[in-house]
C-alpha atoms as a PDB file:
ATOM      1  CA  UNK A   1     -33.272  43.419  59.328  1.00  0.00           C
ATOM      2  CA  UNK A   2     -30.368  44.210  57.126  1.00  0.00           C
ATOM      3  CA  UNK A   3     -28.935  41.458  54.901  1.00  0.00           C
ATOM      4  CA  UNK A   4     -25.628  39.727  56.116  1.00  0.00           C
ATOM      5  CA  UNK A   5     -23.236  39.406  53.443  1.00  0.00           C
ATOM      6  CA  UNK A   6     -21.465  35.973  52.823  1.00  0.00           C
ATOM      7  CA  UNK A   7     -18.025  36.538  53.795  1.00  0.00           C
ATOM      8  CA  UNK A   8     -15.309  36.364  51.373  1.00  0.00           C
ATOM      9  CA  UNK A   9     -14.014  33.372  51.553  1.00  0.00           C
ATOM     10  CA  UNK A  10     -17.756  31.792  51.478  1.00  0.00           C
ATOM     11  CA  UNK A  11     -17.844  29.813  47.585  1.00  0.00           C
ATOM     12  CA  UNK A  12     -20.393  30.137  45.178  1.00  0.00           C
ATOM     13  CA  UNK A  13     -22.300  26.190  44.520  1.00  0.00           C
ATOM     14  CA  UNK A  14     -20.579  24.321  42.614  1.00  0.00           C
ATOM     15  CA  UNK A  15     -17.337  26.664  42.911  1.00  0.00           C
ATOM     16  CA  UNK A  16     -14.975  23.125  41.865  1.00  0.00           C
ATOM     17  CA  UNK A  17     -16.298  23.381  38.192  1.00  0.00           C
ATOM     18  CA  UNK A  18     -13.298  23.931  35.722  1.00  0.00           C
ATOM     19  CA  UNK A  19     -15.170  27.251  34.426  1.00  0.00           C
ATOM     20  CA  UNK A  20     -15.355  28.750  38.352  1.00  0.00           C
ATOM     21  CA  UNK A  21     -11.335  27.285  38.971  1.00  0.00           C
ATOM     22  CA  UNK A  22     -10.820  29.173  35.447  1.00  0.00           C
ATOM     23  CA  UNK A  23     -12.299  32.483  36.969  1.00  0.00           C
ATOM     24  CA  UNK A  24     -10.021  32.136  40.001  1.00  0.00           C
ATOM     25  CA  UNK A  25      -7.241  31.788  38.171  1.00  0.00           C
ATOM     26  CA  UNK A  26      -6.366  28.071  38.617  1.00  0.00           C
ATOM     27  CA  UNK A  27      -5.998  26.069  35.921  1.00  0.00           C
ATOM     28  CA  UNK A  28      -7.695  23.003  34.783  1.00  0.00           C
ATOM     29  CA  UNK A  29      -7.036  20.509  32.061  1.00  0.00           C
ATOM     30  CA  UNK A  30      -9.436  20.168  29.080  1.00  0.00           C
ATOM     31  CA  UNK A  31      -8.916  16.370  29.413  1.00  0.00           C
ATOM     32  CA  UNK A  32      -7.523  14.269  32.112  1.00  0.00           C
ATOM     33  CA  UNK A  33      -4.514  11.497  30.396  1.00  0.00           C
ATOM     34  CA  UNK A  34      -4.723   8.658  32.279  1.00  0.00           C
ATOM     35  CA  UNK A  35      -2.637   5.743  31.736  1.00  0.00           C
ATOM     36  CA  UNK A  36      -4.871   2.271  32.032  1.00  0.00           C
ATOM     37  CA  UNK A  37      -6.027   1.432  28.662  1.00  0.00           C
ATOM     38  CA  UNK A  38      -9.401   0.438  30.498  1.00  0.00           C
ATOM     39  CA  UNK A  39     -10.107   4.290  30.494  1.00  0.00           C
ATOM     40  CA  UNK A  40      -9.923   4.034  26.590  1.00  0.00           C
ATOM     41  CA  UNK A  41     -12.547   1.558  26.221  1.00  0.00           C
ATOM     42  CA  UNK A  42     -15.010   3.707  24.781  1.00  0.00           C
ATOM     43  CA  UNK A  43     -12.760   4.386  21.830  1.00  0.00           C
ATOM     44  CA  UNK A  44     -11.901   0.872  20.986  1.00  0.00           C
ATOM     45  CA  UNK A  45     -13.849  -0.886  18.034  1.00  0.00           C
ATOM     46  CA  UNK A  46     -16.979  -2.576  18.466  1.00  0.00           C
ATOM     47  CA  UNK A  47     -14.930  -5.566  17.415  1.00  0.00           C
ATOM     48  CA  UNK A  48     -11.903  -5.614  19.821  1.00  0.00           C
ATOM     49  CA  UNK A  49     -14.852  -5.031  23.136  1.00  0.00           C
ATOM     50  CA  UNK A  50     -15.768  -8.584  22.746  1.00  0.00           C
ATOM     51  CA  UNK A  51     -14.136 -11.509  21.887  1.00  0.00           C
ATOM     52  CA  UNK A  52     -17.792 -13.494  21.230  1.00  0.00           C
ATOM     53  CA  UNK A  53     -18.291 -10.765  18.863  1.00  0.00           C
ATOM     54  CA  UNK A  54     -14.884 -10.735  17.367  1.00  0.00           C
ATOM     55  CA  UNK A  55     -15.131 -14.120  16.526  1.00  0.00           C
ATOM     56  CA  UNK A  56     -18.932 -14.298  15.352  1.00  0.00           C
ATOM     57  CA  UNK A  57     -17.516 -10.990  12.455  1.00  0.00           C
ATOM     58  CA  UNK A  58     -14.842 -13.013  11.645  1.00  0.00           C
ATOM     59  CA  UNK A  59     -16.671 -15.979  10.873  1.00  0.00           C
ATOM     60  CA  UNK A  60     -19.086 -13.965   8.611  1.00  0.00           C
ATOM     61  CA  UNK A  61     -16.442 -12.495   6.623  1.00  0.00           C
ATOM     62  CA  UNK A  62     -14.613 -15.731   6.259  1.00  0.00           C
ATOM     63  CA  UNK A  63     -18.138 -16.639   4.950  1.00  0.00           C
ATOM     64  CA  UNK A  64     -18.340 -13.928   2.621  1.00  0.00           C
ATOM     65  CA  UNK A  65     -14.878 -14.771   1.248  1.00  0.00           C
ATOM     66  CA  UNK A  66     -15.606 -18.049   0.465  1.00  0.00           C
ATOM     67  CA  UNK A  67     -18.860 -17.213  -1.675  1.00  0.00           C
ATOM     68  CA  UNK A  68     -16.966 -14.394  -3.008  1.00  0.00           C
ATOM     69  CA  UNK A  69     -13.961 -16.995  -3.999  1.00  0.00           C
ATOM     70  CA  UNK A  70     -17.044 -19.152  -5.234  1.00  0.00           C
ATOM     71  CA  UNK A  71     -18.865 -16.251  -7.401  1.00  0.00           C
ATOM     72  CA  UNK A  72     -15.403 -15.262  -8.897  1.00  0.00           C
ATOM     73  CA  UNK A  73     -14.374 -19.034 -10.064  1.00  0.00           C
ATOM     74  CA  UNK A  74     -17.984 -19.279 -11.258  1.00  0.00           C
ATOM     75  CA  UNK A  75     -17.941 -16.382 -13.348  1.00  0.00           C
ATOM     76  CA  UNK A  76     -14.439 -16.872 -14.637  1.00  0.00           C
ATOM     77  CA  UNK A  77     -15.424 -20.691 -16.136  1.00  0.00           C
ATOM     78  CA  UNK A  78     -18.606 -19.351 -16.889  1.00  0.00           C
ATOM     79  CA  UNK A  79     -16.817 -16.225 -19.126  1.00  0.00           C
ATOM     80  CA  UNK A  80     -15.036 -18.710 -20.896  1.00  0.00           C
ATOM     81  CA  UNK A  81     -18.323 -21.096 -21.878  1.00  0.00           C
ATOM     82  CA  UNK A  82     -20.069 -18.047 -24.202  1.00  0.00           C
ATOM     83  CA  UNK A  83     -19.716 -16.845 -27.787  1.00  0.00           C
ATOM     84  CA  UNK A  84     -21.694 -14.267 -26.906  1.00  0.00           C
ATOM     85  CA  UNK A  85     -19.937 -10.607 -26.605  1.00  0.00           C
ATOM     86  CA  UNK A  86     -22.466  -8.612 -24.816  1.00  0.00           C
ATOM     87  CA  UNK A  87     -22.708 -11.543 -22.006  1.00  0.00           C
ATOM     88  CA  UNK A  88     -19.145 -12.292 -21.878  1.00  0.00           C
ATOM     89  CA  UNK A  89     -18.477  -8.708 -21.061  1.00  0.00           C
ATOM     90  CA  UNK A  90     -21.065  -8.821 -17.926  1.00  0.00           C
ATOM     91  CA  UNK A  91     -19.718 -11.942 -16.890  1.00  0.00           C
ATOM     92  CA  UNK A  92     -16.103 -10.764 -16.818  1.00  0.00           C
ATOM     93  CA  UNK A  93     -17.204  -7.584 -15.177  1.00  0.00           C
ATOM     94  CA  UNK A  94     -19.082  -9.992 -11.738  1.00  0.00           C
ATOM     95  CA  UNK A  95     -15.754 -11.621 -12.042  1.00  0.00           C
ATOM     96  CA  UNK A  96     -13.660  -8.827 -11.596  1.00  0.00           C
ATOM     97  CA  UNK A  97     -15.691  -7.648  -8.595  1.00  0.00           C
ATOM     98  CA  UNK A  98     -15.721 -11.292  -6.502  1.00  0.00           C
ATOM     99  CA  UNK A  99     -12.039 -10.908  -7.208  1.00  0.00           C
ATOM    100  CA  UNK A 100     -11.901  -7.208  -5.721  1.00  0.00           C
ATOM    101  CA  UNK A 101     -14.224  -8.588  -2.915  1.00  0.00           C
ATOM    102  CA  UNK A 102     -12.476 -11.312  -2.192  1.00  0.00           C
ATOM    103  CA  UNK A 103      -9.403  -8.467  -1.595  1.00  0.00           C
ATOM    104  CA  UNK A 104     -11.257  -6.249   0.370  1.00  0.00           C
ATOM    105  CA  UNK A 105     -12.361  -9.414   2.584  1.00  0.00           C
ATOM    106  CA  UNK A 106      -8.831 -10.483   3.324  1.00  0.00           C
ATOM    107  CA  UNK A 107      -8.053  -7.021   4.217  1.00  0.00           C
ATOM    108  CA  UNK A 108     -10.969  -6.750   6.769  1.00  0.00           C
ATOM    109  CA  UNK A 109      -9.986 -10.473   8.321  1.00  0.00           C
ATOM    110  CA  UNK A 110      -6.688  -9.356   8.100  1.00  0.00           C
ATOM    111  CA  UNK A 111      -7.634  -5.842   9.649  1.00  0.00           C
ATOM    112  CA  UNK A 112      -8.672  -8.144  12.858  1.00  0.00           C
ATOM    113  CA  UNK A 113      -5.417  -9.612  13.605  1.00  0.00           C
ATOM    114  CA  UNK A 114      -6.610 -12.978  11.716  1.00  0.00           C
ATOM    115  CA  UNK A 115      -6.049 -15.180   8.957  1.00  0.00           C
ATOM    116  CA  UNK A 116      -8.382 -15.464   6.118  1.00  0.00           C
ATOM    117  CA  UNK A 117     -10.137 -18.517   4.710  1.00  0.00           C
ATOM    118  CA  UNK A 118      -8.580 -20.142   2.140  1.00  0.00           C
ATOM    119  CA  UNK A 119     -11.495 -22.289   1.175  1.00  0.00           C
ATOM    120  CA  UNK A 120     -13.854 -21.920  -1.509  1.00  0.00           C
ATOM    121  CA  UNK A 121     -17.662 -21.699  -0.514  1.00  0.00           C
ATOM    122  CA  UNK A 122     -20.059 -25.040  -1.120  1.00  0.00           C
ATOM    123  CA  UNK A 123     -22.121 -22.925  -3.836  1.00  0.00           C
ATOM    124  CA  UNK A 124     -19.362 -23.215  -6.592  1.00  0.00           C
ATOM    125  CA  UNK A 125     -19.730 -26.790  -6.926  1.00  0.00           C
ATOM    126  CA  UNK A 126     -23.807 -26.129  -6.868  1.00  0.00           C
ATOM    127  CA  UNK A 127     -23.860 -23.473  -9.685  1.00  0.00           C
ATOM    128  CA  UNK A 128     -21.025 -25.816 -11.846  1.00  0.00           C
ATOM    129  CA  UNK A 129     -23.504 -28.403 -11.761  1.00  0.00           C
ATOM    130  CA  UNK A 130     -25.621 -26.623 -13.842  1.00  0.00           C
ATOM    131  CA  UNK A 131     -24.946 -27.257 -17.611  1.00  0.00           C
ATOM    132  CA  UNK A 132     -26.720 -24.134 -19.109  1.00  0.00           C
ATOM    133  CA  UNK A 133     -25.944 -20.964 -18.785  1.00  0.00           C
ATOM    134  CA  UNK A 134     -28.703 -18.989 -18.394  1.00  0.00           C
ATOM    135  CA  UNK A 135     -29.807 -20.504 -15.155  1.00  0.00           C
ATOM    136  CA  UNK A 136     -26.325 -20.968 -13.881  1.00  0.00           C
ATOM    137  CA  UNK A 137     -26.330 -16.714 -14.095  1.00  0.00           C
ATOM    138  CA  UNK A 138     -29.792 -16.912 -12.701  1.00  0.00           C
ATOM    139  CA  UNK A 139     -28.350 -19.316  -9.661  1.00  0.00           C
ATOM    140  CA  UNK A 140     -25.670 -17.061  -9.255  1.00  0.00           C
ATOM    141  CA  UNK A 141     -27.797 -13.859  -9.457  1.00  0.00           C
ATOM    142  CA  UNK A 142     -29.204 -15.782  -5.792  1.00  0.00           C
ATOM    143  CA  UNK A 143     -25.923 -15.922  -4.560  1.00  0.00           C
ATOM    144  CA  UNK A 144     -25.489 -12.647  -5.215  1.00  0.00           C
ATOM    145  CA  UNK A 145     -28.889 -11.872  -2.995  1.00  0.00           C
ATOM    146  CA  UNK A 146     -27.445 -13.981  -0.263  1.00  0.00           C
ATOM    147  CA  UNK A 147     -24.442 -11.831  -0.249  1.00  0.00           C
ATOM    148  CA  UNK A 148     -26.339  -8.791  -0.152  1.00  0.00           C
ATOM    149  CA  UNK A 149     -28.591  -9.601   3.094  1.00  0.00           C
ATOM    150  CA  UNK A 150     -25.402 -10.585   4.886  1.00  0.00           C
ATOM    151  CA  UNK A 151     -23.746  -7.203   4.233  1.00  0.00           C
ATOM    152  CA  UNK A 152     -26.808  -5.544   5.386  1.00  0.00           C
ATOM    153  CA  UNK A 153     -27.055  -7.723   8.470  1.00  0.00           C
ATOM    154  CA  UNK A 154     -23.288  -7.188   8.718  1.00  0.00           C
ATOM    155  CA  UNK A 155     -22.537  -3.535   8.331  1.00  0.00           C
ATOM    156  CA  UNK A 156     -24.309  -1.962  11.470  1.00  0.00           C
ATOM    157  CA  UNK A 157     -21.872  -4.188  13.533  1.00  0.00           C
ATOM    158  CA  UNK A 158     -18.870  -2.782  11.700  1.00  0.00           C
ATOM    159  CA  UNK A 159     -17.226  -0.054  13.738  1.00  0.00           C
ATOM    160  CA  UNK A 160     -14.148   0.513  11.792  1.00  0.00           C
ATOM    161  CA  UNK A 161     -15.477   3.425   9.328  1.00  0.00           C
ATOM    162  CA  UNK A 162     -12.529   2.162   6.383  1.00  0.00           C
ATOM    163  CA  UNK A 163     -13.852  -0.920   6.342  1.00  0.00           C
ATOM    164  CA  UNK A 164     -18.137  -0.517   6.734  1.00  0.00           C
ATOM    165  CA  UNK A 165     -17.088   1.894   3.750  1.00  0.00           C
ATOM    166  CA  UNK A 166     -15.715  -1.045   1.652  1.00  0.00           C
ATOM    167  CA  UNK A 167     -18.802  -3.185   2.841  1.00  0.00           C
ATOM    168  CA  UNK A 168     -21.015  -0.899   1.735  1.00  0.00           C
ATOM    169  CA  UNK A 169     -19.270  -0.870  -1.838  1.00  0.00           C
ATOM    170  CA  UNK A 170     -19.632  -4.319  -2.027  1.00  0.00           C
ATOM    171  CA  UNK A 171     -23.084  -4.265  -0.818  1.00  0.00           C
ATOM    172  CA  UNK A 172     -23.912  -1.545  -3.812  1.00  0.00           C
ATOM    173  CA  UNK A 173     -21.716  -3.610  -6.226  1.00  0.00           C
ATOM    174  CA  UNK A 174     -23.553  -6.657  -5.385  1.00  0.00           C
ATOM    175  CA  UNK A 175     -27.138  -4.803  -6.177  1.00  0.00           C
ATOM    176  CA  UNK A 176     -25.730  -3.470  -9.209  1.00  0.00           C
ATOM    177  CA  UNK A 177     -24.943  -6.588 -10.607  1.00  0.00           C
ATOM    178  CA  UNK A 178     -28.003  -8.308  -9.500  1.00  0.00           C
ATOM    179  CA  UNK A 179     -30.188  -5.976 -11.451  1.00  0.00           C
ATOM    180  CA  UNK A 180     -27.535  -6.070 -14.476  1.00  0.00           C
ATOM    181  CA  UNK A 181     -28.090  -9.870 -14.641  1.00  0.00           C
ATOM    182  CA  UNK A 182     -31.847  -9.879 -14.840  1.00  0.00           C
ATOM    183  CA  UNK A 183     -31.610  -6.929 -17.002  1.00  0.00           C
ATOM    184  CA  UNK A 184     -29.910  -9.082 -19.456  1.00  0.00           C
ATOM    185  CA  UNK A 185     -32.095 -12.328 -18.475  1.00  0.00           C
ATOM    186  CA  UNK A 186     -35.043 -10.541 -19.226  1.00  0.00           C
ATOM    187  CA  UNK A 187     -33.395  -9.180 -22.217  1.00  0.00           C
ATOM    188  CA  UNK A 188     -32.819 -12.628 -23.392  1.00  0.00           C
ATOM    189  CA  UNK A 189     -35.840 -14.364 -22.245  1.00  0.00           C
ATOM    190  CA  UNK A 190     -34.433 -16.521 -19.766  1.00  0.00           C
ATOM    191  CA  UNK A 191     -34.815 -16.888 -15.876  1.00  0.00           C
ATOM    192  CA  UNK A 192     -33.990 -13.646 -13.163  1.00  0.00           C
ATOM    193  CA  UNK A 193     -33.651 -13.662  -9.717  1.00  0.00           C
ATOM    194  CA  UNK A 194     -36.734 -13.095  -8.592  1.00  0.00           C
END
């Protein structure tokens, strides 16, 4: 029995494909506009989806900025309590990075349509308290810890790629300056981190 041919106006499957209306000479948009912003919800921020979750990464970085405000008055007193070059120099160099944090904070909260802290965090008054030096640097070297585990609990959740860049500085800053301090702790014979 001989084969019937389809006839010509029979369609191949799946004939409504933008390749097959290419081939027959219709054309067919790359990408559909559309005009409710609803259809742009997969390109939003993490940040702006939720409000619960908008408002739990502000509160964290309003709690960052107020340890950061914390480390930099602690380190700029502290700067100002030594004789001693070589320490005076690290000192002033954590306190020029809580102040750069403390910027980059404000940015982020301000990045998120809010307004930033304007407190200081709880830990200044702790690490004032403490008359000598050396173990004031080694209670601030566990600030400095605390600070790192919330960026690295933080970060993943931060969509906007400017700002999870700045986080991670901070986070790298923070490590830097942890292992500077027991460097010179250790150096010194007196108390580290760890």
């Amino acid at each position: 029995m001989p084969h019937a041919s389809p006839p010509d106006d029979a369609a191949p499957p799946f004939a409504d494909t933008p390749a097959a209306l290419r081939a027959q000479g219709l054309r067919f948009p790359e990408r559909v506009e559309v005009s409710s912003p609803v259809c742009y919800a997969d390109e939003l921020d993490a940040a702006y989806r939720d409000a619960g979750n908008r408002e739990e990464l502000l509160a964290a970085l309003n709690e960052l900025l107020e340890a950061e405000r914390a480390g930099a008055r602690i380190t700029l007193r502290s700067a100002a309590e030594t004789d001693n070059p070589a320490l005076q120099r690290l000192v002033t160099d954590i306190h020029r990075d809580e102040v750069r944090w403390c910027g980059v904070l404000i940015d982020a909260i301000q990045s998120l349509a809010a307004t930033p802290s304007t407190r200081t965090g709880a830990f200044y008054e702790r690490a004032m308290a403490v008359p000598d030096l050396s173990a004031r640097l080694a209670l601030l070297n566990r600030g400095q810890g605390w600070v790192v585990r919330k960026l690295q609990a933080l970060l993943p959740r931060i969509g906007d790629a400017h700002v999870h860049g700045e986080l991670t500085a901070m986070l790298v800053s923070h490590q830097q300056n942890i292992a500077r301090v027991d460097a010179q702790q250790q150096a010194a014979g007196g108390p580290t981190q760890r």
